[in-house]
C-alpha atoms as a PDB file:
ATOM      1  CA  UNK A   1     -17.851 -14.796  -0.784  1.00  0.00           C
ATOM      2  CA  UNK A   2     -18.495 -14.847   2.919  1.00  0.00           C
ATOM      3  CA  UNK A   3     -22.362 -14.992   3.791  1.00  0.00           C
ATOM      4  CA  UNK A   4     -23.430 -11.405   5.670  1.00  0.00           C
ATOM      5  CA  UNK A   5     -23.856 -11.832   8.981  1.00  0.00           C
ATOM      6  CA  UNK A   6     -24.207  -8.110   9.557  1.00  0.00           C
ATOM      7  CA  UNK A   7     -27.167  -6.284   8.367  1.00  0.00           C
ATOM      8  CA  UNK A   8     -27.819  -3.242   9.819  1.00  0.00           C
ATOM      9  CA  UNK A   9     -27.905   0.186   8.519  1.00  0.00           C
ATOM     10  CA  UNK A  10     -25.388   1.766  10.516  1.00  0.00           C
ATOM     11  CA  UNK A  11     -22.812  -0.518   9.839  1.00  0.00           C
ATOM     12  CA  UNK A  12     -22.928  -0.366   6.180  1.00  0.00           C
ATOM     13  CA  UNK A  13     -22.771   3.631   7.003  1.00  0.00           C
ATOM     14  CA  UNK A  14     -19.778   3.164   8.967  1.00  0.00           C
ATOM     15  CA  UNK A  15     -17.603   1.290   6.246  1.00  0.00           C
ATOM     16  CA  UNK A  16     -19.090   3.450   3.834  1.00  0.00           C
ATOM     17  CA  UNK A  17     -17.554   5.844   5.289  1.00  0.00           C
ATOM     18  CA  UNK A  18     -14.179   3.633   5.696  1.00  0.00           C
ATOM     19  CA  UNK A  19     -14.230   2.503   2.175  1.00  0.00           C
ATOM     20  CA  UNK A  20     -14.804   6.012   0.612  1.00  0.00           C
ATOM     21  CA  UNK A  21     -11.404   7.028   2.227  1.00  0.00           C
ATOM     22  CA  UNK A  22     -10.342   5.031  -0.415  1.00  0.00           C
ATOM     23  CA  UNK A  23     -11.773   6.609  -3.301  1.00  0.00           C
ATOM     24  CA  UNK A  24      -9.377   6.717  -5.925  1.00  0.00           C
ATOM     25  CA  UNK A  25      -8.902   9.919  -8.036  1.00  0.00           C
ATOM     26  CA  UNK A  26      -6.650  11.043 -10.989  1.00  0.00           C
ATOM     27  CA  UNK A  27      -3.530  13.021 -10.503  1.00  0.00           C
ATOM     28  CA  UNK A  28      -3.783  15.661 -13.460  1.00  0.00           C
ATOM     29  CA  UNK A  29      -0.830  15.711 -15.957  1.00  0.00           C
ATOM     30  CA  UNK A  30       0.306  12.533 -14.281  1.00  0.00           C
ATOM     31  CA  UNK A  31       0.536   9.130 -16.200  1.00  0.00           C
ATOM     32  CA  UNK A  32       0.246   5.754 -14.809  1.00  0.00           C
ATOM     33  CA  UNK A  33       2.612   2.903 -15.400  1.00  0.00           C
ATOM     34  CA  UNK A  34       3.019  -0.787 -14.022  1.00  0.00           C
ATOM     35  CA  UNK A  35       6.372  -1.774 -12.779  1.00  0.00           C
ATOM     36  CA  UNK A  36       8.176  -4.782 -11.878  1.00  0.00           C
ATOM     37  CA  UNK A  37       6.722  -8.388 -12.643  1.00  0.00           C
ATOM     38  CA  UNK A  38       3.350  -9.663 -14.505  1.00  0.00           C
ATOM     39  CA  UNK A  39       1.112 -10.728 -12.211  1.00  0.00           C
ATOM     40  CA  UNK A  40       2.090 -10.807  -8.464  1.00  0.00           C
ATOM     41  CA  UNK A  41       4.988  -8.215  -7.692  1.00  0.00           C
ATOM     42  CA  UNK A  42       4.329  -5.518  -9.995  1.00  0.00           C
ATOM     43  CA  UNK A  43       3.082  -2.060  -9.092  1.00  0.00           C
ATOM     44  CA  UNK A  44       1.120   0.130 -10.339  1.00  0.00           C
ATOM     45  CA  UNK A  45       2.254   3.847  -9.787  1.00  0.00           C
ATOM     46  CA  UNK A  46       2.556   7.198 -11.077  1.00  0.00           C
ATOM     47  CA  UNK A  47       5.075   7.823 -13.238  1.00  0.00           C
ATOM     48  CA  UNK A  48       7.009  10.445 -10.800  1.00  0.00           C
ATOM     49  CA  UNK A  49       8.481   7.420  -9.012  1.00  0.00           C
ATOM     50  CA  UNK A  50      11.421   7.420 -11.984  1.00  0.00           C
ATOM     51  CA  UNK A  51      12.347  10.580 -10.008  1.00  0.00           C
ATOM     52  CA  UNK A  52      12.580   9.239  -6.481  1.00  0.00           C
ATOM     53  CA  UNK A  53      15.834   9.819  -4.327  1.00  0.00           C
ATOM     54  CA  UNK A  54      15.132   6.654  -2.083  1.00  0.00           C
ATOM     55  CA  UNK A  55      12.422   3.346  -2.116  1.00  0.00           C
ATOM     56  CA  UNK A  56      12.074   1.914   0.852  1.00  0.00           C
ATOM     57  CA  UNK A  57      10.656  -1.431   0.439  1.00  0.00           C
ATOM     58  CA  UNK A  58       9.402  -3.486   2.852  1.00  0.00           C
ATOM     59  CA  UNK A  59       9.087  -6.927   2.657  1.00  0.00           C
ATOM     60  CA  UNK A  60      10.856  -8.291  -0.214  1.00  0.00           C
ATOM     61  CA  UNK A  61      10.393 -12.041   0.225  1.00  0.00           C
ATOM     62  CA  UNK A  62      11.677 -13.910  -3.252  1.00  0.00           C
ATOM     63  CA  UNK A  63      11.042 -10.930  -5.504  1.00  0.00           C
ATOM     64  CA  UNK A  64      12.734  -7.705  -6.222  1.00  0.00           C
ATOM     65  CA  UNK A  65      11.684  -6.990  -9.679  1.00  0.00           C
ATOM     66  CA  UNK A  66      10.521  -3.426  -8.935  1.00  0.00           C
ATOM     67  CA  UNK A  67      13.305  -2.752  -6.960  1.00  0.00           C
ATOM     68  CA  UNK A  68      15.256  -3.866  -9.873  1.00  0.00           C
ATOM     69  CA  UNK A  69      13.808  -0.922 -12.404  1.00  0.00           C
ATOM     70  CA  UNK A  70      14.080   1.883  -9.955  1.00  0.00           C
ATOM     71  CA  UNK A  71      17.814   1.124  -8.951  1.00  0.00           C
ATOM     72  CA  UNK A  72      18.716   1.454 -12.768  1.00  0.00           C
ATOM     73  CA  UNK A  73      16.845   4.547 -12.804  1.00  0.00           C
ATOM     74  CA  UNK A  74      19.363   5.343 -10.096  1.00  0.00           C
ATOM     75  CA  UNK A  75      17.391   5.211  -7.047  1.00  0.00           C
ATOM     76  CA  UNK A  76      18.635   3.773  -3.721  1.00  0.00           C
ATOM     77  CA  UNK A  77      16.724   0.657  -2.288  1.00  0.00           C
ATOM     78  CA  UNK A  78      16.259   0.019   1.675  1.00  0.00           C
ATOM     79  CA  UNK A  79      15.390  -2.938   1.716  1.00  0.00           C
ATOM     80  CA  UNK A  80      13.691  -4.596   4.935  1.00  0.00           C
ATOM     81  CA  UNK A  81      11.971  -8.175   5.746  1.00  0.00           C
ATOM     82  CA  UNK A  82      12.933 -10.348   8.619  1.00  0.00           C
ATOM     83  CA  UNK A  83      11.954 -13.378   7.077  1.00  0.00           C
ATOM     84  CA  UNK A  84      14.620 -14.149   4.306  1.00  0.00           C
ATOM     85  CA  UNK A  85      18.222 -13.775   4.201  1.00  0.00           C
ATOM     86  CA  UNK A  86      18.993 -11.189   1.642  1.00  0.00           C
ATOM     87  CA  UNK A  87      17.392 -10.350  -1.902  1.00  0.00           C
ATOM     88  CA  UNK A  88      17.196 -12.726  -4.651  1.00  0.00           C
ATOM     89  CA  UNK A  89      19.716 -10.970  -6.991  1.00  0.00           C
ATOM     90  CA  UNK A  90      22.082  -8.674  -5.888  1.00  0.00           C
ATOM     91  CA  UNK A  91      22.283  -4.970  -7.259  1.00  0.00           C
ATOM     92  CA  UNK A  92      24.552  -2.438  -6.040  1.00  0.00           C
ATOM     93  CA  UNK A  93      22.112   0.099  -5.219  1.00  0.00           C
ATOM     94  CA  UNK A  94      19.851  -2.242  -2.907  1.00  0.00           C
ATOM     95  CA  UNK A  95      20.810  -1.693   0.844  1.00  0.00           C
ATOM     96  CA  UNK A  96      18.950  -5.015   2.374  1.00  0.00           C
ATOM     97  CA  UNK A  97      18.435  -5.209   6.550  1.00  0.00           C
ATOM     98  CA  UNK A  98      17.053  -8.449   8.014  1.00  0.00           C
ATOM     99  CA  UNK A  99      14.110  -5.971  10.084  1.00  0.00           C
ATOM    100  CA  UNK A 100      10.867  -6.222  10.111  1.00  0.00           C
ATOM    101  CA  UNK A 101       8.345  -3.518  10.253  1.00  0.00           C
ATOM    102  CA  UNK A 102       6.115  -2.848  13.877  1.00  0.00           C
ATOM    103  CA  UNK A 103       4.793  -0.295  15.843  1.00  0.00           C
ATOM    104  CA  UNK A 104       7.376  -0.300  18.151  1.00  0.00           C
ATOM    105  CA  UNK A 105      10.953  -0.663  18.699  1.00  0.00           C
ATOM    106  CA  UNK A 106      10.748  -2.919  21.344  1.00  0.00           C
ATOM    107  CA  UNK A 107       8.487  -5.585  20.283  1.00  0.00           C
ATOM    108  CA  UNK A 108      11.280  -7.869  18.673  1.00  0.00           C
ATOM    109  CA  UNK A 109      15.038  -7.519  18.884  1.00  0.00           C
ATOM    110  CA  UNK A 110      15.093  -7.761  14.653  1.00  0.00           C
ATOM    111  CA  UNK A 111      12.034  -5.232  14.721  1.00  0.00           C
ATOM    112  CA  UNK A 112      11.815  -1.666  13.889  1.00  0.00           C
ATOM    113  CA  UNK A 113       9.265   1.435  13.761  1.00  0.00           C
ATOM    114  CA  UNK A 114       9.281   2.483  10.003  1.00  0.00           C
ATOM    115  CA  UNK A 115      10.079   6.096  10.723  1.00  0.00           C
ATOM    116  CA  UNK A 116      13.060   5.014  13.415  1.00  0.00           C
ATOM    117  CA  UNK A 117      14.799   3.779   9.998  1.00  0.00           C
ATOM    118  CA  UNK A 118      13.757   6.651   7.942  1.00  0.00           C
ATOM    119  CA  UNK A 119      15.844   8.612  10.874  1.00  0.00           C
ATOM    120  CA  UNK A 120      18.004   6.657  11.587  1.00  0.00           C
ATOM    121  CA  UNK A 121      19.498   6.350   7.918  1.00  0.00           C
ATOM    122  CA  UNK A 122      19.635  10.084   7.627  1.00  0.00           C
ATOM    123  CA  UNK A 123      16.149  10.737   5.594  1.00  0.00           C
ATOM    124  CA  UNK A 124      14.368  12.956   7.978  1.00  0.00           C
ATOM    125  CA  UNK A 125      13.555  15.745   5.664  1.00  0.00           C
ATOM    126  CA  UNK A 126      13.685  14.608   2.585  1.00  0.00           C
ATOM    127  CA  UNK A 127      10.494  14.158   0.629  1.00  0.00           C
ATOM    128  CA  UNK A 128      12.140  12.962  -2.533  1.00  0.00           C
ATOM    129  CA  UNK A 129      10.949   8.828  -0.342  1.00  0.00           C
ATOM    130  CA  UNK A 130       9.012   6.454  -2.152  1.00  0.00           C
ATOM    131  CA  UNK A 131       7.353   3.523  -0.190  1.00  0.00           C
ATOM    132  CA  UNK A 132       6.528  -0.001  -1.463  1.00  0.00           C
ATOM    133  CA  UNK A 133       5.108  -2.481   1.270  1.00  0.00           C
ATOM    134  CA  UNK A 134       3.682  -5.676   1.651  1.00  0.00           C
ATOM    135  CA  UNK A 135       4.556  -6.535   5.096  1.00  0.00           C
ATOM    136  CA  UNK A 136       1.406  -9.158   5.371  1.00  0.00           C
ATOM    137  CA  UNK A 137      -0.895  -6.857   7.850  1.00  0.00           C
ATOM    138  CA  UNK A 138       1.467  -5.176  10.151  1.00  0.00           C
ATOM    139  CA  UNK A 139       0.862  -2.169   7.631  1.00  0.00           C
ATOM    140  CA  UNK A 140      -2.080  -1.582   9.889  1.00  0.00           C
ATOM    141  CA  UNK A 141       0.206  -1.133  12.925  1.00  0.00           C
ATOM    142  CA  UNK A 142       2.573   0.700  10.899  1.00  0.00           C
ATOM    143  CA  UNK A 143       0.197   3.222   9.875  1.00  0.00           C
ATOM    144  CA  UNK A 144      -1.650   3.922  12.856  1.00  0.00           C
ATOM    145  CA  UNK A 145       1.880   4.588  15.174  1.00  0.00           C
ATOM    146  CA  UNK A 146       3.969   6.485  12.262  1.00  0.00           C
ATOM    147  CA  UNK A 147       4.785   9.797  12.882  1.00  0.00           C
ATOM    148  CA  UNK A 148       2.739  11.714  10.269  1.00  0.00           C
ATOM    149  CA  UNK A 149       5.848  14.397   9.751  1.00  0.00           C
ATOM    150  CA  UNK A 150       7.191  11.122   8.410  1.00  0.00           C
ATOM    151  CA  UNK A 151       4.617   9.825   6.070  1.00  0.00           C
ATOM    152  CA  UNK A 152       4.193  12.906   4.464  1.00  0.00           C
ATOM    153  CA  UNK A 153       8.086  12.984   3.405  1.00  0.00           C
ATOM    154  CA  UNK A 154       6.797   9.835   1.167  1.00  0.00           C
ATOM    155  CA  UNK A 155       6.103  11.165  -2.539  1.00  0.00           C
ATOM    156  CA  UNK A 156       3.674   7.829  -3.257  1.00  0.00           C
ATOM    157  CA  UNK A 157       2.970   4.850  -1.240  1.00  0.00           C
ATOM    158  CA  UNK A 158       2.210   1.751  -2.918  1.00  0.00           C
ATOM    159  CA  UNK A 159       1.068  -1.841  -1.152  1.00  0.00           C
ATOM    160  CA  UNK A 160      -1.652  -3.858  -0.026  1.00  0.00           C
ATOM    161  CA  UNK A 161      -3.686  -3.354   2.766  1.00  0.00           C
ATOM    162  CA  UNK A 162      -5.234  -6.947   4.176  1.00  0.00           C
ATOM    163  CA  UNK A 163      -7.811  -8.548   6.054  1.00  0.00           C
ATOM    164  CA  UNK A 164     -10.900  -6.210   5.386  1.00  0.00           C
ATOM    165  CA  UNK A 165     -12.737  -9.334   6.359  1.00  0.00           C
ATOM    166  CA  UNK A 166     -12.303  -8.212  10.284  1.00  0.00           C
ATOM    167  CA  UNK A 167     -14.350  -5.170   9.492  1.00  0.00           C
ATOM    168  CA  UNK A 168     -16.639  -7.094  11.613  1.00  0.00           C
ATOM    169  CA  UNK A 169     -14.142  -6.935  15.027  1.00  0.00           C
ATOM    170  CA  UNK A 170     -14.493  -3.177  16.323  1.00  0.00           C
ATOM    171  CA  UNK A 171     -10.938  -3.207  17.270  1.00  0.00           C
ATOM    172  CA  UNK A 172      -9.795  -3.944  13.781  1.00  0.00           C
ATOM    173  CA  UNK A 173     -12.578  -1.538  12.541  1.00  0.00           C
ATOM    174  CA  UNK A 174     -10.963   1.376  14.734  1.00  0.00           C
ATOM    175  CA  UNK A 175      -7.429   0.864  13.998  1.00  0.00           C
ATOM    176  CA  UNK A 176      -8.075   0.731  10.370  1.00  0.00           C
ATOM    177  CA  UNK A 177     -10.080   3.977  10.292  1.00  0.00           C
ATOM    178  CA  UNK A 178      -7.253   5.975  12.311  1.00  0.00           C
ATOM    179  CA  UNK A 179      -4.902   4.528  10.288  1.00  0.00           C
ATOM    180  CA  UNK A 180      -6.978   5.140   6.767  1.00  0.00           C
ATOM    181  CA  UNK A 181      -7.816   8.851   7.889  1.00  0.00           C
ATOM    182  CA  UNK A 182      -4.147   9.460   8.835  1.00  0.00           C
ATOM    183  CA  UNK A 183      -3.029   8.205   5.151  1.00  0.00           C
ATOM    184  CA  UNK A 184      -5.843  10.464   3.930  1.00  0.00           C
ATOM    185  CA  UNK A 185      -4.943  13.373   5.547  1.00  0.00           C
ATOM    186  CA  UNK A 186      -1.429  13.784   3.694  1.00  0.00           C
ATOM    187  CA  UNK A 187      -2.082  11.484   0.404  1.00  0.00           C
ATOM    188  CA  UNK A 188      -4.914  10.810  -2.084  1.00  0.00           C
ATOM    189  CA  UNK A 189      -5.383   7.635  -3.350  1.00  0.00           C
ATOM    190  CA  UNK A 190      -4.708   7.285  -7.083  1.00  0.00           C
ATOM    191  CA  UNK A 191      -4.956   3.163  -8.108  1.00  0.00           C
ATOM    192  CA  UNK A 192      -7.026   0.287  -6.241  1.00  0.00           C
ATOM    193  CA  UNK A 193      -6.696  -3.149  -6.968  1.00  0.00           C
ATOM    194  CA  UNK A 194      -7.983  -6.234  -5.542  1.00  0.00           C
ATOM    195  CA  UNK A 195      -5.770  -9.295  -4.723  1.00  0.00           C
ATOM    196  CA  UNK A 196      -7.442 -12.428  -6.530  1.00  0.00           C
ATOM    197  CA  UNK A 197      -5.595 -14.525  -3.617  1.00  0.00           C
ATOM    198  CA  UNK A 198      -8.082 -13.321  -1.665  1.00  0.00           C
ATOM    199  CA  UNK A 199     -12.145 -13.685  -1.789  1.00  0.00           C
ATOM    200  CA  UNK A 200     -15.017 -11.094  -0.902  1.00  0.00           C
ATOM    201  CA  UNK A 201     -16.609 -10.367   1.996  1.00  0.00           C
ATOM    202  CA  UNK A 202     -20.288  -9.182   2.588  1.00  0.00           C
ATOM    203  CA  UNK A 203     -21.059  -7.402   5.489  1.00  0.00           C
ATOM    204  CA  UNK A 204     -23.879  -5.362   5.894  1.00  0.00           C
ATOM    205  CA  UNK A 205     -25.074  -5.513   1.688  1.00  0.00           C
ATOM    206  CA  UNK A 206     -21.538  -4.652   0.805  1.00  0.00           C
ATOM    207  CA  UNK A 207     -19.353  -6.604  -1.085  1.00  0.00           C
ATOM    208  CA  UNK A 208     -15.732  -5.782   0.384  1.00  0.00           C
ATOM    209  CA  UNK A 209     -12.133  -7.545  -0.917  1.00  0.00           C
ATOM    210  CA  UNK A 210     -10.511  -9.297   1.461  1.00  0.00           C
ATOM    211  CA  UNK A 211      -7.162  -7.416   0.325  1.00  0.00           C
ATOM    212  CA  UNK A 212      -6.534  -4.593  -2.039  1.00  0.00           C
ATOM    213  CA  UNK A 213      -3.859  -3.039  -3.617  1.00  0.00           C
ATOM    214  CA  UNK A 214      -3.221   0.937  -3.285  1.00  0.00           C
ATOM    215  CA  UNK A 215      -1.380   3.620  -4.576  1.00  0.00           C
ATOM    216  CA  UNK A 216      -1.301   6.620  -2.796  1.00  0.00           C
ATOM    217  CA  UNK A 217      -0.098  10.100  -3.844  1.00  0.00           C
ATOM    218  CA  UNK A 218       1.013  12.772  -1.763  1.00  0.00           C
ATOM    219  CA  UNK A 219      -1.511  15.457  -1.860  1.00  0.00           C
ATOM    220  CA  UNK A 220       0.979  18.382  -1.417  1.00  0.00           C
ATOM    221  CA  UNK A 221       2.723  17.250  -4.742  1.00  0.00           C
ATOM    222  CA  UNK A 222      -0.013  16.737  -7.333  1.00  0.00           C
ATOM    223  CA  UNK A 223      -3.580  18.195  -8.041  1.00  0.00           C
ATOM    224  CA  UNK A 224      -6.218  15.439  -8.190  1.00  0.00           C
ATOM    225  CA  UNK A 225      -9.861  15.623 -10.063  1.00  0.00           C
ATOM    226  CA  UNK A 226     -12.365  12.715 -10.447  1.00  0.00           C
ATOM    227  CA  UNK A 227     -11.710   9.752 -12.142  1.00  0.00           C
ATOM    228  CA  UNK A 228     -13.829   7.836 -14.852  1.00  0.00           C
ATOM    229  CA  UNK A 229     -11.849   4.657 -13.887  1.00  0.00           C
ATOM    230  CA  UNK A 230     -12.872   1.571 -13.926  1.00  0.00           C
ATOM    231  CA  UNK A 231     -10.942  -0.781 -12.134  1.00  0.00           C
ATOM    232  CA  UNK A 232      -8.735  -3.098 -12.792  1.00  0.00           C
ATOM    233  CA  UNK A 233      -7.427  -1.070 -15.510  1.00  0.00           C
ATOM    234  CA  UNK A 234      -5.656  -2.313 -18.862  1.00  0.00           C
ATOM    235  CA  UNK A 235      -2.649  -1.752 -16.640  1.00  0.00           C
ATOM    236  CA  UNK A 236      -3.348  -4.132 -13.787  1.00  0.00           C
ATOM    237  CA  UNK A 237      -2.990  -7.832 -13.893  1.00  0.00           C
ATOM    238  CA  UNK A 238      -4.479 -10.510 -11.687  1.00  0.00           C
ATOM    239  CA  UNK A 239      -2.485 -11.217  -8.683  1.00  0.00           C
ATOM    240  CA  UNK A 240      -2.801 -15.227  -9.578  1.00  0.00           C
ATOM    241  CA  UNK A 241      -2.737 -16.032 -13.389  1.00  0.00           C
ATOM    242  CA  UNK A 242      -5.170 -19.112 -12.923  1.00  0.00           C
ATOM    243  CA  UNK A 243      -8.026 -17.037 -11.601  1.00  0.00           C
ATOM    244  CA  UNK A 244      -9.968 -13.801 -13.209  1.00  0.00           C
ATOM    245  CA  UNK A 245      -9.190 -10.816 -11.747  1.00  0.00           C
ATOM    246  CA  UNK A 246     -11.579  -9.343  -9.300  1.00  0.00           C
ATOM    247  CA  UNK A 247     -14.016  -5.979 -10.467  1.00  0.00           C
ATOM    248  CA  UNK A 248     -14.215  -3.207  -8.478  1.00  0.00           C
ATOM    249  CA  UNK A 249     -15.619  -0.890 -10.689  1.00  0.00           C
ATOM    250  CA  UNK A 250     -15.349   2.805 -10.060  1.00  0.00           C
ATOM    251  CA  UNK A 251     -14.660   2.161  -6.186  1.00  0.00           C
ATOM    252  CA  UNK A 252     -17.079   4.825  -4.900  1.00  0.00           C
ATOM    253  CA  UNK A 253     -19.064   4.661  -2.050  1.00  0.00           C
END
């Protein structure tokens, strides 16, 4: 754990506030279920994802596993990371583009704004989208420039969300509150999980993971009540086998 070099009250107010637009919350009727690998790679989702039209999945690096599940379920994979050459194993339902994820379509040449793709593969309009990412902070970016007609077409979104350690950078601390409150607007957040890869951070007498883990669910789709969660669950699994995972408890702030 970082030592706190921030102490005053209205700071810890201030990512209280951030932190508790992360609450997580049940959807009613809804089950859970992990998919794809043990340990790091597997998500865990509600179970409405078996009825997804379309994942789009960003960043794939070497594994695919939960890719692999939903395409036998029938659903069609977009696949997108700049960084490797195609997927691990081949499936004839996975569509894979070597693009990365940015705000903006001019950034890079082998770049692209998330909801440019969602348009420009025909997919404005249809909420039946699922989103995985893991696109190694960008999703901040991503987030903060979509177009939120186009995040709400996504039934659940599922990734991690990194580097809460710069809570302590005001620029950082502003983009991830417009992005956070724009997520919040349209989804709830349903499962939080910390990466073990990653270590605490205290800043202002609260502990904060460095990266976490969320699935969010689409608040025009499900009704949500409280949770008695405890978290991680029986379903989650530490990110890296060698270490314990990390407790977050309940998650409220």
């Amino acid at each position: 754990m970082e030592y706190d070099v921030v102490q005053d009250q209205a700071t810890q107010d201030r990512l209280r506030s951030l932190l508790g637009l992360m609450r997580p919350m049940k959807a009613v009727g809804v089950e859970k279920k992990r998919y794809g690998r043990d340990w790091d790679g597997g998500y865990v989702v509600l179970s409405t994802v078996e009825k997804a039209e379309v994942i789009y999945s960003l960043g794939i690096s070497d594994d695919v596993s939960f890719d692999e599940l939903m395409a036998d379920f029938g659903i069609e994979i977009y696949q997108y990371d700049h960084t490797v050459d195609g997927p691990p194993v081949a499936h004839p339902r996975f569509h894979f583009h070597k693009i990365g994820i940015a705000a903006s379509d001019d950034w890079l040449p082998e770049m692209r704004r998330l909801d440019t793709l969602v348009r420009q593969n025909g997919h404005e309009g249809n909420e039946k989208l699922f989103l995985k990412i893991d696109i190694e902070g960008h999703e901040w970016d991503t987030y903060d420039q979509i177009d939120p007609a186009i995040l709400a077409q996504f039934d659940q979104i599922a990734g991690e969300f990194h580097s809460f350690g710069n809570v302590r950078n005001l620029a950082w601390l502003e983009r991830a509150e417009r992005a956070l409150t724009k997520l919040h607007q349209t989804h709830q957040v349903v499962h939080v999980h910390a990466n073990n890869n990653d270590t605490f951070a205290r800043i202002a007498g609260l502990a904060i993971p460095g990266t976490l883990e969320l699935t969010w669910a689409r608040r025009s789709s499900y009704e949500f009540a409280q949770t008695d969660e405890t978290f991680p669950t029986p379903l989650d699994m530490p990110c890296t086998p060698a270490r314990p995972d990390m407790v977050l408890g309940g998650f409220v702030f």
